[in-house]
Protein backbone atom coordinates (compact mmCIF):
# COMPACT_ATOMS: atom_id res chain seq x y z
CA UNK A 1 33.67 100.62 140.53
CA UNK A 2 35.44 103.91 140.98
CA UNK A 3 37.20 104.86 144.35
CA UNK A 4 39.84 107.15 145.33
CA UNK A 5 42.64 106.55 147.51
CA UNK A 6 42.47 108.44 150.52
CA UNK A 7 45.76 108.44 152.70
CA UNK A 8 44.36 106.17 155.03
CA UNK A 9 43.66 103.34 152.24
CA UNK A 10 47.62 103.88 151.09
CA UNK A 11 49.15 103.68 154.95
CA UNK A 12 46.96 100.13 154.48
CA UNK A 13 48.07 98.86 151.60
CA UNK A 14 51.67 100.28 152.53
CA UNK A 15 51.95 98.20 155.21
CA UNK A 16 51.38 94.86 153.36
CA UNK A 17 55.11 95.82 151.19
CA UNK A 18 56.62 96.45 154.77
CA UNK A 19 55.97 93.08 156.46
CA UNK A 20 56.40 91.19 153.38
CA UNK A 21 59.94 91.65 153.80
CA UNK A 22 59.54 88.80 157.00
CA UNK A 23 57.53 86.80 155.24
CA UNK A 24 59.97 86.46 152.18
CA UNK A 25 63.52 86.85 153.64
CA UNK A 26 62.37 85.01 157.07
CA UNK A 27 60.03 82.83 156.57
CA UNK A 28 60.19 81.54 152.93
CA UNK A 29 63.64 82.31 151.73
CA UNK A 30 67.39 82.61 154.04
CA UNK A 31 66.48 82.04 157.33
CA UNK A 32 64.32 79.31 157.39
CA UNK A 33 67.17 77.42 155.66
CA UNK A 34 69.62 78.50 157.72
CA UNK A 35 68.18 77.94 160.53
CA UNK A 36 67.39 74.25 159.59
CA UNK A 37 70.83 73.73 158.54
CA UNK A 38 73.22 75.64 160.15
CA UNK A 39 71.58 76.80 163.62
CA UNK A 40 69.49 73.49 164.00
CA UNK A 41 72.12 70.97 162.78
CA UNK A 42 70.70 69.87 159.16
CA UNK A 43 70.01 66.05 158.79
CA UNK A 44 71.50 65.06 161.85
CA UNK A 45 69.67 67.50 163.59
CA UNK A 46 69.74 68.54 167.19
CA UNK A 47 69.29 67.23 170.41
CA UNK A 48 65.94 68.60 172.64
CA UNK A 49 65.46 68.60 175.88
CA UNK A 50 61.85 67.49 176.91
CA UNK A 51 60.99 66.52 180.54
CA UNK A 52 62.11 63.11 181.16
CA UNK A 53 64.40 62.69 178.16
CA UNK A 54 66.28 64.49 174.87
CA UNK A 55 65.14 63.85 171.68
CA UNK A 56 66.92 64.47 168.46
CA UNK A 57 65.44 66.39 166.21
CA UNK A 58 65.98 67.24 162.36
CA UNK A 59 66.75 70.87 161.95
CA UNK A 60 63.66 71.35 159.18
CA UNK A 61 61.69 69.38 161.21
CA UNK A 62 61.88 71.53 164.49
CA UNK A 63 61.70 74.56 161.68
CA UNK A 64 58.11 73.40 161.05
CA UNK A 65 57.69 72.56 165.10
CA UNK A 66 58.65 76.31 165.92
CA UNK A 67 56.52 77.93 162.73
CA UNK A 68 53.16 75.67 164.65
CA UNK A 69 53.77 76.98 168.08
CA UNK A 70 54.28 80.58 167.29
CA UNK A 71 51.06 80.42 164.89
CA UNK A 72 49.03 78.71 167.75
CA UNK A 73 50.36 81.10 170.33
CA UNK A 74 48.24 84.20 167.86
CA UNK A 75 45.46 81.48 167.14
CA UNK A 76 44.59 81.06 171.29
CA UNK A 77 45.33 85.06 171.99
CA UNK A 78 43.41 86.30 169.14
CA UNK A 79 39.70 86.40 170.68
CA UNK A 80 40.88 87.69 173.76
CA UNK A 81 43.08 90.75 171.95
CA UNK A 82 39.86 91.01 169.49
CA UNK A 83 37.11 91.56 171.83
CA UNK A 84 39.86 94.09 173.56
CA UNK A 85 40.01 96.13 170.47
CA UNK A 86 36.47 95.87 169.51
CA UNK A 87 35.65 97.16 172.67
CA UNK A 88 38.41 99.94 173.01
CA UNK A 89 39.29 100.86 169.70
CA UNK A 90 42.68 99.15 169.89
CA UNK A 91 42.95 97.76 166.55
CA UNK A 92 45.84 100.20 165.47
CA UNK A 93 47.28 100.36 168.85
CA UNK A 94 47.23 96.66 168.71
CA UNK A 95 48.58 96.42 165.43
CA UNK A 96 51.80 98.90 166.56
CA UNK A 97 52.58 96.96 169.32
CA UNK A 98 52.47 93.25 167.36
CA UNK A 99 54.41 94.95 164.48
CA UNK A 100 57.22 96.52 166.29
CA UNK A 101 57.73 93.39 168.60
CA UNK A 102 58.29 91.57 165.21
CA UNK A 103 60.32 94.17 164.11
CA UNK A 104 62.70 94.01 166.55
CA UNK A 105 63.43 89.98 167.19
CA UNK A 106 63.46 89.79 163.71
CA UNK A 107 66.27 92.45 164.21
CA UNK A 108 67.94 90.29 166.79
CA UNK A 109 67.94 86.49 164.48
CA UNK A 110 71.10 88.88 163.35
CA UNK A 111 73.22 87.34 166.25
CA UNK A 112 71.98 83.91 165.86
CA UNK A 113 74.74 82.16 165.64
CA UNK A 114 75.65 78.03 164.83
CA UNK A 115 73.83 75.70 167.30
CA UNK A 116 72.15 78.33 169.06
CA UNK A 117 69.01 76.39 168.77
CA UNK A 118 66.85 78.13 172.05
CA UNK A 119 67.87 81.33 171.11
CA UNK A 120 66.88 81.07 167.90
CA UNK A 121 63.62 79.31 168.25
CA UNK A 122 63.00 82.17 171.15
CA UNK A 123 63.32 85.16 169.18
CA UNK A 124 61.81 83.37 165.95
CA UNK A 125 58.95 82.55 167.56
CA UNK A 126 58.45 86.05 169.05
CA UNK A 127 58.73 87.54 166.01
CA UNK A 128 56.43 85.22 164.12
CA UNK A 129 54.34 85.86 166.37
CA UNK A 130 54.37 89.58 165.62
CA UNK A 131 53.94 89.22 162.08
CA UNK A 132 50.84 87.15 162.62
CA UNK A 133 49.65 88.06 165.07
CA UNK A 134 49.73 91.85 163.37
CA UNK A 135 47.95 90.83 160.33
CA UNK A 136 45.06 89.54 162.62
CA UNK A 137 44.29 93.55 162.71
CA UNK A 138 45.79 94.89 159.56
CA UNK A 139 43.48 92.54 157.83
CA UNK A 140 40.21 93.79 160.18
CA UNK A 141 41.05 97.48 158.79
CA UNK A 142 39.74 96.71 154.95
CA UNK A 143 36.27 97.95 156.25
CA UNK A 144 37.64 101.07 157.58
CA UNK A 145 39.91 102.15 153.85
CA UNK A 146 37.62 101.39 151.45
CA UNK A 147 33.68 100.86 150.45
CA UNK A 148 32.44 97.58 150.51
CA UNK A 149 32.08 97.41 146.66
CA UNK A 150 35.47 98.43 146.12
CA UNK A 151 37.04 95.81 149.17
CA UNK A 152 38.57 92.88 146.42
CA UNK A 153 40.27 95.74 143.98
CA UNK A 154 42.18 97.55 147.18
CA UNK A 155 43.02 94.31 148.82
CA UNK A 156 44.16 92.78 145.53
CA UNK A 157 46.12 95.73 145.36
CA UNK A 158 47.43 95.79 148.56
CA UNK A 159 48.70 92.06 148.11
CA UNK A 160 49.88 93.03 144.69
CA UNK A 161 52.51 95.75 146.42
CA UNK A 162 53.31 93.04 149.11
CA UNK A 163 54.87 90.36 146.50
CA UNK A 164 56.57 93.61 145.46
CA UNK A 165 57.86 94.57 148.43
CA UNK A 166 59.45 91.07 148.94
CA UNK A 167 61.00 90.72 145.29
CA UNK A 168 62.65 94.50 146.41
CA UNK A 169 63.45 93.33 149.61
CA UNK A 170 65.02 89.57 148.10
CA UNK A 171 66.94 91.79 145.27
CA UNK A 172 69.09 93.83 147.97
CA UNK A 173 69.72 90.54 150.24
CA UNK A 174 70.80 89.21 146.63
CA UNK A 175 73.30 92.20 146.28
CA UNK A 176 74.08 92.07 149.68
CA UNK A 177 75.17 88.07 149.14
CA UNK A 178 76.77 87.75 145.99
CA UNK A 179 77.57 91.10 144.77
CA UNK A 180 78.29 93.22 147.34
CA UNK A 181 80.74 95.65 145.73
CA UNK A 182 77.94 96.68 143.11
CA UNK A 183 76.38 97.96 146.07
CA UNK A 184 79.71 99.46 147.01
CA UNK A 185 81.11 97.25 149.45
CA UNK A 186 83.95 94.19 149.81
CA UNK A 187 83.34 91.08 148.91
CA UNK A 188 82.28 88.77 151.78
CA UNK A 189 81.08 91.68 153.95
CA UNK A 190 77.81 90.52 154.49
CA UNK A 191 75.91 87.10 155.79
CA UNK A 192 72.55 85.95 156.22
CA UNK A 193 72.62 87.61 159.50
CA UNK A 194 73.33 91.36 157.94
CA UNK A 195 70.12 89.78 155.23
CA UNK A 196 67.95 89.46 158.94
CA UNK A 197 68.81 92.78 159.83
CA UNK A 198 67.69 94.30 156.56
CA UNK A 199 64.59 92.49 156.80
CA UNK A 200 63.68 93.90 160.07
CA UNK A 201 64.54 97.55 159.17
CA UNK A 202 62.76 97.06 156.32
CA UNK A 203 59.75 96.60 157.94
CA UNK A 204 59.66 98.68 160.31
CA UNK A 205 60.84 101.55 158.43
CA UNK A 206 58.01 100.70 155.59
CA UNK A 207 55.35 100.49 157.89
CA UNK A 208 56.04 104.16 159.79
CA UNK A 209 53.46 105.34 156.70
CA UNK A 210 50.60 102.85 157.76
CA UNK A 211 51.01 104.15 161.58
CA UNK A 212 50.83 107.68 160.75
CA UNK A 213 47.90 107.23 157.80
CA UNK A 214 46.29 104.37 159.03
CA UNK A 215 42.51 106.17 160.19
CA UNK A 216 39.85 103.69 162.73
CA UNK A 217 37.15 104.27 163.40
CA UNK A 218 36.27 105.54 166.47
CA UNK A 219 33.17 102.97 168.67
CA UNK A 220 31.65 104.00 171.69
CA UNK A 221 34.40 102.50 174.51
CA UNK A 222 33.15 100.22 177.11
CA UNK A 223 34.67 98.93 180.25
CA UNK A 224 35.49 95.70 181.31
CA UNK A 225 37.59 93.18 183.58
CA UNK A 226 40.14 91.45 181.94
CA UNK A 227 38.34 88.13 182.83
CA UNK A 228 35.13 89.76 181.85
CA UNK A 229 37.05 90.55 177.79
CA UNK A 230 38.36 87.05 177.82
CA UNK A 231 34.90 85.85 178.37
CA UNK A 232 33.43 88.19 175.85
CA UNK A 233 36.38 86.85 173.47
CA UNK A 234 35.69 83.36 173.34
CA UNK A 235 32.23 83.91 173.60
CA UNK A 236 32.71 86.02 169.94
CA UNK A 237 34.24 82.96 168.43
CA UNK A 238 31.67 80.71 169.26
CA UNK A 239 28.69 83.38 168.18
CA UNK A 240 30.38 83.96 165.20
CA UNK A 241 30.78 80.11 164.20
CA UNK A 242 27.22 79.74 165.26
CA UNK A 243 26.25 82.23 162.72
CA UNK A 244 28.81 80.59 159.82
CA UNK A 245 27.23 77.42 160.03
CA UNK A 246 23.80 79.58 159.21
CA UNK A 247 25.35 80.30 155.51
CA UNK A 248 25.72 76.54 154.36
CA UNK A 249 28.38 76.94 151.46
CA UNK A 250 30.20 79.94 153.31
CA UNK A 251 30.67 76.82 155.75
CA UNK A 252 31.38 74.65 153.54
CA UNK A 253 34.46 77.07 151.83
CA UNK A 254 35.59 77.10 155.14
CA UNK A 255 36.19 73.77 155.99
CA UNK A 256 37.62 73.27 152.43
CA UNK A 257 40.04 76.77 152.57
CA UNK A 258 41.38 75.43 156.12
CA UNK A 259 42.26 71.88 155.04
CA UNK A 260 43.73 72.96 151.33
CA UNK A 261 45.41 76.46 152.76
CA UNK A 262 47.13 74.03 154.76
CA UNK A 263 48.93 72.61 152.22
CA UNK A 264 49.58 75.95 150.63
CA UNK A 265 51.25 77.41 153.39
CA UNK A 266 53.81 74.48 154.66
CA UNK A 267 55.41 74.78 150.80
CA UNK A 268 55.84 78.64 151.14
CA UNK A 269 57.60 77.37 154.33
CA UNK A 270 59.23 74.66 153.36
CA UNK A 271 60.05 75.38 149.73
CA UNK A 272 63.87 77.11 150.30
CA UNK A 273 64.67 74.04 153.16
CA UNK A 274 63.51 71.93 150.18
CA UNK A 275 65.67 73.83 147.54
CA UNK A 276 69.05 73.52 150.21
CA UNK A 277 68.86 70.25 151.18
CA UNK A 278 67.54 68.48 148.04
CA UNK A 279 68.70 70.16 145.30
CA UNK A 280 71.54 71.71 146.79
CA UNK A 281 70.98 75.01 146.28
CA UNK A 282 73.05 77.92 147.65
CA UNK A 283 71.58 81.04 149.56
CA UNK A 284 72.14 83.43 146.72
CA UNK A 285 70.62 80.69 144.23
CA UNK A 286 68.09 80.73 146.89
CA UNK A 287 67.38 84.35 146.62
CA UNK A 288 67.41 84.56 143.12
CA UNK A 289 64.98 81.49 142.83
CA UNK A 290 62.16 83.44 144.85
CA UNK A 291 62.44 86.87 143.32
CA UNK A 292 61.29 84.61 140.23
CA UNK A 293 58.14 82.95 142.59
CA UNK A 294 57.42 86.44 143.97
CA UNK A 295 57.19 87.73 140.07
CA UNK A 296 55.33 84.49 138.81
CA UNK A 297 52.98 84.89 141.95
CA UNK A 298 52.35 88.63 140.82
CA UNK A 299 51.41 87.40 137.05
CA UNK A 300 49.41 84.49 138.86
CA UNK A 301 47.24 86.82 141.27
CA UNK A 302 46.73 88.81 137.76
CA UNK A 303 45.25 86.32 135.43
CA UNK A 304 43.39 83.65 137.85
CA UNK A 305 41.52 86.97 139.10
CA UNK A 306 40.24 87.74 135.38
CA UNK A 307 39.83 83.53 135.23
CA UNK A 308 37.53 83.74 138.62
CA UNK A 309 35.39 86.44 136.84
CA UNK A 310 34.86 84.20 133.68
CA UNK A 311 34.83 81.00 135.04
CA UNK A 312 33.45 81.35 138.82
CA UNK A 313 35.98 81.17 141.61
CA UNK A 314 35.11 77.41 142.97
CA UNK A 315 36.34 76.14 139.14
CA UNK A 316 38.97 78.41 139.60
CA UNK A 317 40.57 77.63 142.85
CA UNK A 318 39.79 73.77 142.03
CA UNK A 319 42.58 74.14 139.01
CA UNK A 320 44.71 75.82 141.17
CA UNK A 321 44.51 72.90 143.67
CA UNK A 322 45.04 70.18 141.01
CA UNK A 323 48.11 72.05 140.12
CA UNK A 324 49.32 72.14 144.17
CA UNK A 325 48.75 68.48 144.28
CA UNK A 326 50.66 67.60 140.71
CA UNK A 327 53.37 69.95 142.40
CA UNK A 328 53.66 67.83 145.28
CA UNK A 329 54.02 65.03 143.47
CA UNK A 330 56.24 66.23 141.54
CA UNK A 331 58.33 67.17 144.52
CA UNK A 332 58.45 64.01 145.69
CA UNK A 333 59.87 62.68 142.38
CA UNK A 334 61.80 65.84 141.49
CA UNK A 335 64.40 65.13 138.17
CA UNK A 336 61.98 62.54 136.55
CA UNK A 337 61.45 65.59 133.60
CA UNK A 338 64.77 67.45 132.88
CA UNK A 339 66.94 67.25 136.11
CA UNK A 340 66.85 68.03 139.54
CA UNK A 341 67.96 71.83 139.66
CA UNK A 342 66.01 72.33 136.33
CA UNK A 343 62.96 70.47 137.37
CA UNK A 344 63.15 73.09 140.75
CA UNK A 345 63.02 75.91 138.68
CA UNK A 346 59.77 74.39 136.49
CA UNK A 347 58.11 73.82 139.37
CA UNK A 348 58.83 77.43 141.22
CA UNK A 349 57.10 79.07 138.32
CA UNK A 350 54.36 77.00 138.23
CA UNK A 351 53.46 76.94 142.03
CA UNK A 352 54.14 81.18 142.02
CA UNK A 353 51.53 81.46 139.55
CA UNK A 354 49.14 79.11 141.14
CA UNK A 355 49.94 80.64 144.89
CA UNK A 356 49.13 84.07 143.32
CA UNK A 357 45.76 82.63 142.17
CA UNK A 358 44.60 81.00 144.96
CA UNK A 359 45.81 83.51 147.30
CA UNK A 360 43.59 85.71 145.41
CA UNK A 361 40.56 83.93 144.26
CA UNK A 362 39.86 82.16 147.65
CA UNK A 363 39.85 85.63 149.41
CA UNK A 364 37.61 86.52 146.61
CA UNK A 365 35.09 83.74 146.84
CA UNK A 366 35.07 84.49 151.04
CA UNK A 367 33.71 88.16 150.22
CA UNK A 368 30.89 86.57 147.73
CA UNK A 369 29.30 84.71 150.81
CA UNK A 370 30.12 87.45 152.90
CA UNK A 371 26.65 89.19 153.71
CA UNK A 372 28.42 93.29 153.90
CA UNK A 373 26.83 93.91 157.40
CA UNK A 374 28.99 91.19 158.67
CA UNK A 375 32.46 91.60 156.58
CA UNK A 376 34.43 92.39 159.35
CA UNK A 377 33.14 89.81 161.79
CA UNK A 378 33.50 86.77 159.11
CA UNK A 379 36.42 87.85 157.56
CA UNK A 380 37.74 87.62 161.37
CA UNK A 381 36.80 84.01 160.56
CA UNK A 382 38.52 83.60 157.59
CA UNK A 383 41.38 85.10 159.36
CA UNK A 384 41.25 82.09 162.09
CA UNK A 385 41.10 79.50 159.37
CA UNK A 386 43.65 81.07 157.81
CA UNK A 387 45.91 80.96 161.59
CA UNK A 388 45.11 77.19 161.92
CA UNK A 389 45.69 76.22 158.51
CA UNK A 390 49.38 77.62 159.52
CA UNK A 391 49.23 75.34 162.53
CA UNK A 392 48.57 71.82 161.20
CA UNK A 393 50.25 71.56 157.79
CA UNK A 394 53.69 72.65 159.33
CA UNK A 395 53.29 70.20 162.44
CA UNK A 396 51.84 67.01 160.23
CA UNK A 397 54.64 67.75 158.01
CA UNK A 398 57.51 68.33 160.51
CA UNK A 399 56.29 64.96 161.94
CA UNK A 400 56.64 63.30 158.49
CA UNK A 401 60.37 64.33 157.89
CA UNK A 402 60.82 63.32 161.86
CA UNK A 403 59.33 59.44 160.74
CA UNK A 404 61.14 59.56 157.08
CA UNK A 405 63.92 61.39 157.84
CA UNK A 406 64.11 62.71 154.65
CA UNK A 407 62.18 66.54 153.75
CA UNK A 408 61.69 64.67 149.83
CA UNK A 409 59.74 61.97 151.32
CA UNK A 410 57.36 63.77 153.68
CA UNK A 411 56.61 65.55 151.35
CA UNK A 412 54.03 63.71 150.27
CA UNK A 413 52.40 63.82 153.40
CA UNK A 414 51.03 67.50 151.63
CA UNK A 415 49.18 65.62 149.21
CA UNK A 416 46.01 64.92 151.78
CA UNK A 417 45.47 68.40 152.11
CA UNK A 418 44.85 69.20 148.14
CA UNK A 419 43.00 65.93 147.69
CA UNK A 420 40.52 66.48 150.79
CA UNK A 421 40.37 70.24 150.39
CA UNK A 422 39.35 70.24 146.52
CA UNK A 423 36.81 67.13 147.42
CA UNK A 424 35.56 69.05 149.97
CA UNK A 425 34.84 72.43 147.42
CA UNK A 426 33.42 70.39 145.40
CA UNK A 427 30.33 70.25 147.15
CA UNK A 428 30.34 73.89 147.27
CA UNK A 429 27.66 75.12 145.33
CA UNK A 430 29.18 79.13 144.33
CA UNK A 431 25.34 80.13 143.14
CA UNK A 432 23.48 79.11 146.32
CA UNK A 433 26.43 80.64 148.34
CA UNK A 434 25.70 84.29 146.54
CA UNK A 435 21.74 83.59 146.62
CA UNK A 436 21.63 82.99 150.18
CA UNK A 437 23.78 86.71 151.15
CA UNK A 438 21.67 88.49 148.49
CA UNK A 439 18.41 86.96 150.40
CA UNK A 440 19.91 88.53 153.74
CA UNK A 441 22.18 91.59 152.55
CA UNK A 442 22.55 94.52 154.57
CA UNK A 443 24.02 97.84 154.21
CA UNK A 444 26.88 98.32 155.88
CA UNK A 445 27.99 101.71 157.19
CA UNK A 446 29.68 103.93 154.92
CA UNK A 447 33.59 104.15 156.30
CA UNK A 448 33.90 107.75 154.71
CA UNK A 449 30.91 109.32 157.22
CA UNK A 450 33.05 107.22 160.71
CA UNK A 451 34.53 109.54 162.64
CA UNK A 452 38.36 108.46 162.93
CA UNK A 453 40.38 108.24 165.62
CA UNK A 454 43.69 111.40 165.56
């Protein structure tokens, strides 16, 4: 199909390279292992204070702890914030607000110092919450930026130019770690807080395009209580499950996606505590390790979307699940092949081609049971999955290295996820799924005749 990219559709897409800066430095790469092992104690973790007692905690254990209460925090708001903007056309006021609170705590982990455990997990989980909590609305704005037949080529797109974004953004934290004086500086002038500052003014500076370009559509605006919109906002959820359950298989992918994206997401979390504290890897190692995932995950999102087309996307996504669980195994007996740091770097290639496919291919089986009069509402469901699958995996697997004391061993705990997940898509039957929205399909408006919003 052809399309044009209108300045709107670029601001969108734009924005996906500005917060992938969190998601790589933050989340998946420096300070999730720093946090974990210098802020949070490492092993011998660090003592919490619940009501009656302290407990002491492991440092990537109460990583994983802080990543499932930030993620619940934008699960439980999101109805109420969605009916909100649905009513009021607050979507991109909405997403300013979420992306510029991230932007700035994310700017403040810079003075997170050793052992400063609250004030970490304070302004981490603020600025989590940010980041998801923004993509809750970027993600509702792919009906307003492009035509319905065009929605998998301009979202692959914009994902493509986020795993860019975050290799860019990795390659200057690289300079900025181990060769500083390339970059015209000392050596030893920057740390992994400098690295958090970056990240932030990355992001926030990258996404100035999508608040400028970034078009909605403008709805008739309605009044309301705020008890009356968090009425209306649960009540939304529960409609629009009612009317999932009416599309069997779209169900069905649900359930799976939310079980085996659960898996998924703890190792993009987990995967640089996992490199420190098992294979001994260094930050800068650290760095350079991901800009290899982020490239292998930009080949992967590539080839498993020309598999999908050949193959169907169930057959697809069910490889790409065998290969998560054979990685977690392999995890969990890491140096049986070649040795432990090589074995790492097998298995980081593999799992960045695989988490570029299923990334991919599961958003692309999601919009084949989507009927198009209903994108943005379902997709809103995808998007919750998507929130609790963030939830769960971190806190079952937190709880595992809590029991084991070891992040090598609960690892394994993972494995449940791919094994349920791809038994559950199994029953998915792909060709009823598409019968049953061609049966029912709408047309949805055209976004190009909306009036936008200035």
């Amino acid at each position: 199909m052809n399309f044009t990219f209108k300045r709107s559709t670029v601001g969108w897409i734009l924005y996906d390279f500005a917060n992938s800066a969190f998601a790589t430095v933050v989340l998946a790469v420096i300070f999730n292992r720093y946090f974990a092992e210098v802020v949070a104690g490492g092993t011998e973790g660090c003592l919490i204070n619940l009501v009656i007692t302290q407990v002491k905690v492991p440092g990537a254990a109460l990583w994983n702890f802080l990543v499932a209460i930030s993620t619940a925090i934008v699960a439980i708001s999101s109805p109420l914030l969605g009916a909100m903007a649905d009513r009021a056309s607050l979507r991109k006021r909405l997403l300013i607000i979420y992306c510029y609170i991230g932007v700035i705590c994310t700017i403040g982990l810079r003075w997170v110092g050793p052992g400063e455990v609250m004030f970490g997990s304070l302004l981490f989980i603020i600025a989590n919450f940010g980041f998801a909590g923004g993509n809750v609305f970027y993600n509702a704005f792919i009906v307003d930026v492009s035509r319905r037949e065009s929605f998998g080529r301009v979202s692959g797109i914009a994902w493509a130019s986020g795993y860019i974004g975050g290799g860019l953004c990795l390659i200057l934290t690289l300079f900025m770690l181990r060769y500083p004086q390339k970059i015209g500086f000392p050596e030893g002038t920057f740390d992994v807080g400098d690295c958090m500052l970056v990240a932030g003014l990355w992001w926030g500076i990258f996404a100035l395009p999508t608040m400028f370009w970034l078009r909605e559509r403008r709805i008739p605006e309605r009044s309301g209580s705020l008890s009356g919109l968090t009425r209306e906002g649960f009540r939304s959820v529960v409609r629009t499950f009612r009317e999932v359950k009416r599309y069997r298989q779209l169900f069905r992918f649900l359930v799976a996606y939310l079980i085996f994206n659960d898996g998924i997401e703890t190792v993009i979390i987990m995967a640089s505590i996992f490199g420190a504290q098992v294979v001994g890897m260094s930050p800068d190692e650290l760095v350079l390790y991901f800009i290899m995932v982020q490239g292998a995950a930009f080949v992967g999102s590539m080839l498993f979307g020309r598999l999908a087309d050949w193959i169907g996307n169930r057959a697809t996504l069910l490889f790409t699940i065998t290969v998560w669980l054979a990685i977690v195994i392999w995890a969990y007996r890491l140096g049986w092949l070649v040795g432990l740091r090589e074995d790492y770097y097998i298995l980081g290639a593999v799992a960045g081609l695989v988490l570029g496919g299923s990334q991919s291919v599961a958003r692309s089986m999601q919009a084949s049971f989507t009927p198009r009069d209903r994108s943005a509402e379902f997709f809103g469901f995808y998007a919750l999955s998507g929130r609790a699958a963030s939830v769960i995996g971190p806190l079952i697997y937190g709880t595992a290295i809590y029991i084991t004391g070891s992040v090598q061993r609960g690892i394994l705990s993972l494995a449940v996820f791919f094994i349920i997940g791809g038994w559950l898509l199994l029953k998915v039957n792909e060709a009823a799924g598409i019968d049953a929205v061609e049966t029912e399909q709408g047309t949805p408006p055209d976004p190009a005749t909306q009036t936008p919003l200035n």
